[in-house]
Protein backbone atom coordinates (compact mmCIF):
# COMPACT_ATOMS: atom_id res chain seq x y z
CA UNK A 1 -4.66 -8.77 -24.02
CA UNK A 2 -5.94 -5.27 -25.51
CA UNK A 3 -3.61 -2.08 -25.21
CA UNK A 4 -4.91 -0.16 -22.70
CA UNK A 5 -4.85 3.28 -24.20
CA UNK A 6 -6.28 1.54 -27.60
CA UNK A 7 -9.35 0.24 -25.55
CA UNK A 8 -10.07 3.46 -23.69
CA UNK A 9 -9.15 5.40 -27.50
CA UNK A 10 -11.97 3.23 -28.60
CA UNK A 11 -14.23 3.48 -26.19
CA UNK A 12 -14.51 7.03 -26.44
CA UNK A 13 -14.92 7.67 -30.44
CA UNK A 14 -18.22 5.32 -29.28
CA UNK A 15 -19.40 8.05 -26.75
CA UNK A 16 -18.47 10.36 -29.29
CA UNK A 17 -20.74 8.94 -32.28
CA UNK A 18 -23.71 9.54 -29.97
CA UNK A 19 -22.49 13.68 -30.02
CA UNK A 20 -21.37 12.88 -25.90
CA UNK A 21 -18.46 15.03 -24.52
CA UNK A 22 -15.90 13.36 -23.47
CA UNK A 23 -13.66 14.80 -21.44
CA UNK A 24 -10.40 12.51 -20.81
CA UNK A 25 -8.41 12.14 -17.04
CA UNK A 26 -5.70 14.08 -16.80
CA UNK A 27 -4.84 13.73 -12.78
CA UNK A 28 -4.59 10.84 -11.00
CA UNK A 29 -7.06 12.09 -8.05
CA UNK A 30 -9.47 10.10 -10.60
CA UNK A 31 -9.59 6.88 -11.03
CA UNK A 32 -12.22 6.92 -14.32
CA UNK A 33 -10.85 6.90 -17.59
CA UNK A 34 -13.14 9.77 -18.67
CA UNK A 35 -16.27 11.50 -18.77
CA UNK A 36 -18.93 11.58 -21.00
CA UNK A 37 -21.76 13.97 -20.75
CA UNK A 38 -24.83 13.26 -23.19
CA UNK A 39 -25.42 16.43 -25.62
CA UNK A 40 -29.05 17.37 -23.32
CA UNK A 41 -26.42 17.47 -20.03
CA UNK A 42 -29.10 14.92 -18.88
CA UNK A 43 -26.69 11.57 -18.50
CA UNK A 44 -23.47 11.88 -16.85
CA UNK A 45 -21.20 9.16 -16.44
CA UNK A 46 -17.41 8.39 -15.46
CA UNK A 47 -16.12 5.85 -17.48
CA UNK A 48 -13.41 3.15 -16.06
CA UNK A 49 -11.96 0.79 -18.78
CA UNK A 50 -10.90 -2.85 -17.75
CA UNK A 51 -10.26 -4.79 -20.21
CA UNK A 52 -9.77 -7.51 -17.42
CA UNK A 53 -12.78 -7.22 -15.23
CA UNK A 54 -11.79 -10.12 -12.97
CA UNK A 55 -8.38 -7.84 -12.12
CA UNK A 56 -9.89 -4.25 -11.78
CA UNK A 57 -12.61 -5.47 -8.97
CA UNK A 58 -10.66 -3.28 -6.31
CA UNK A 59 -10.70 0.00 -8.42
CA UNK A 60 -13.93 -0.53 -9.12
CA UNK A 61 -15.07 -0.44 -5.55
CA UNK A 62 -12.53 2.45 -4.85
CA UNK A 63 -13.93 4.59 -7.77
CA UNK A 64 -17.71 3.71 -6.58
CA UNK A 65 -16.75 5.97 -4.08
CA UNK A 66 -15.59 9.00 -5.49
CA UNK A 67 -18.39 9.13 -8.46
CA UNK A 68 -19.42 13.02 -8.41
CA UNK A 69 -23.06 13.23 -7.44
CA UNK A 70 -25.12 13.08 -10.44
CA UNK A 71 -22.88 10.82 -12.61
CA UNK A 72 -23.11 7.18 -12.92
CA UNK A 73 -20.18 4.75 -13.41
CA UNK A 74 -20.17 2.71 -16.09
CA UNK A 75 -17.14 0.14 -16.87
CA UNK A 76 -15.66 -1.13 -20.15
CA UNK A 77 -14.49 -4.78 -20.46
CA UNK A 78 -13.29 -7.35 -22.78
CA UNK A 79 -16.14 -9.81 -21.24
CA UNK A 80 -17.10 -11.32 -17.76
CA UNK A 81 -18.93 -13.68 -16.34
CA UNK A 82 -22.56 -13.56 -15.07
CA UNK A 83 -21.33 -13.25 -11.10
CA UNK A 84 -19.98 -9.62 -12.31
CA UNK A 85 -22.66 -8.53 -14.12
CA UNK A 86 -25.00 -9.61 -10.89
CA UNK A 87 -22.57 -7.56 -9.05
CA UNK A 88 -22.36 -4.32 -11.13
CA UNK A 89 -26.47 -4.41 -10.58
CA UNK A 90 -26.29 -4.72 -6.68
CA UNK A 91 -23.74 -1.94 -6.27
CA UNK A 92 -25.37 0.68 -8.83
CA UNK A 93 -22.84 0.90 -12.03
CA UNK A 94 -23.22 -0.31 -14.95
CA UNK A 95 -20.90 -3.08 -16.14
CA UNK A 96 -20.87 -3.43 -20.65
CA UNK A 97 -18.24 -5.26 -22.93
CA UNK A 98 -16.79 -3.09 -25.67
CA UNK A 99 -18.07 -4.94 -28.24
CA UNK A 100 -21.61 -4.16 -27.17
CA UNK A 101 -20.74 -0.75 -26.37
CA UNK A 102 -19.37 -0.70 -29.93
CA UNK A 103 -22.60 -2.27 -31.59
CA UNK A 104 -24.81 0.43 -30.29
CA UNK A 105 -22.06 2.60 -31.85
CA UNK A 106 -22.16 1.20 -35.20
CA UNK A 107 -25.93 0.67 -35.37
CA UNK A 108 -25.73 4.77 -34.86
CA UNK A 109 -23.53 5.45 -37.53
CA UNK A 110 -25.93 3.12 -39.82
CA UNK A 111 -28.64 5.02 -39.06
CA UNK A 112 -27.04 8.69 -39.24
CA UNK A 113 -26.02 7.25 -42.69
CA UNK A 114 -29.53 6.45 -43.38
CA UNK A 115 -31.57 8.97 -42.10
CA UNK A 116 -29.03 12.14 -41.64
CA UNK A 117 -29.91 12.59 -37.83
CA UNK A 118 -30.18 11.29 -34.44
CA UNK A 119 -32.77 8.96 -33.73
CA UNK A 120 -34.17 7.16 -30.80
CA UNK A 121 -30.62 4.96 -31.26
CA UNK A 122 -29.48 7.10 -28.87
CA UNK A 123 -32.10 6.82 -26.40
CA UNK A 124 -31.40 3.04 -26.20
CA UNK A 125 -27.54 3.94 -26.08
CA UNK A 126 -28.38 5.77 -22.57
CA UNK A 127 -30.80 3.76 -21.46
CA UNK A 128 -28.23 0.71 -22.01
CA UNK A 129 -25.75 2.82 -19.55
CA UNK A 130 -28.40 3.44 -16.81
């Protein structure tokens, strides 16, 4: 099992390759991790991590419910099974394992490398999220 505060730590230098900002929880009225908001203000998301997908189904539901209009939720997990991933698409948030999240993010830094801007990387980062 992952640290916690590692996996979220992690999960935001990703949203943070891609020039997001990420603004962490600091109150316990919310039940996301953090926020990322894409440099354009166009994508907004709240982001819950769970490394154990199969024990954070409750919060999940619970935080479906308070995602600010405009946002969309997106959980971080170690892995799950095709059942959650059918259920992240029939209630409207987007389920993604770390180490995909972190491929997109290392593909980005490739390219920057590269080509010494953003490309359409990010586009398929976002569209990825929903």
């Amino acid at each position: 099992m992952v640290n916690l505060k590692t996996f979220i730590s992690k999960t935001t230098i990703v949203f943070k390759t891609f020039d997001f900002t990420v603004k962490r929880t600091k109150n316990n009225s919310e039940i996301w991790n953090f926020s990322a908001m894409s440099p354009s203000g166009d994508k907004k998301y709240v982001v819950y991590c769970a490394p154990d997908i199969s024990k954070a189904k409750g919060i999940v539901k619970i935080a479906l419910k308070k995602v600010p209009a405009g946002h969309r939720l997106v959980v971080v997990c170690e892995n799950y099974e095709g059942q959650d991933q059918q259920e992240s698409v029939d209630n409207g948030y987007c389920l993604v394992t770390f180490d995909k999240l972190n491929e997109y993010g290392v593909e980005m830094l490739d390219i920057l490398e590269k080509e010494g801007g953003l490309t359409p990387t990010q586009q398929k980062f976002t569209s990825a999220l929903g």
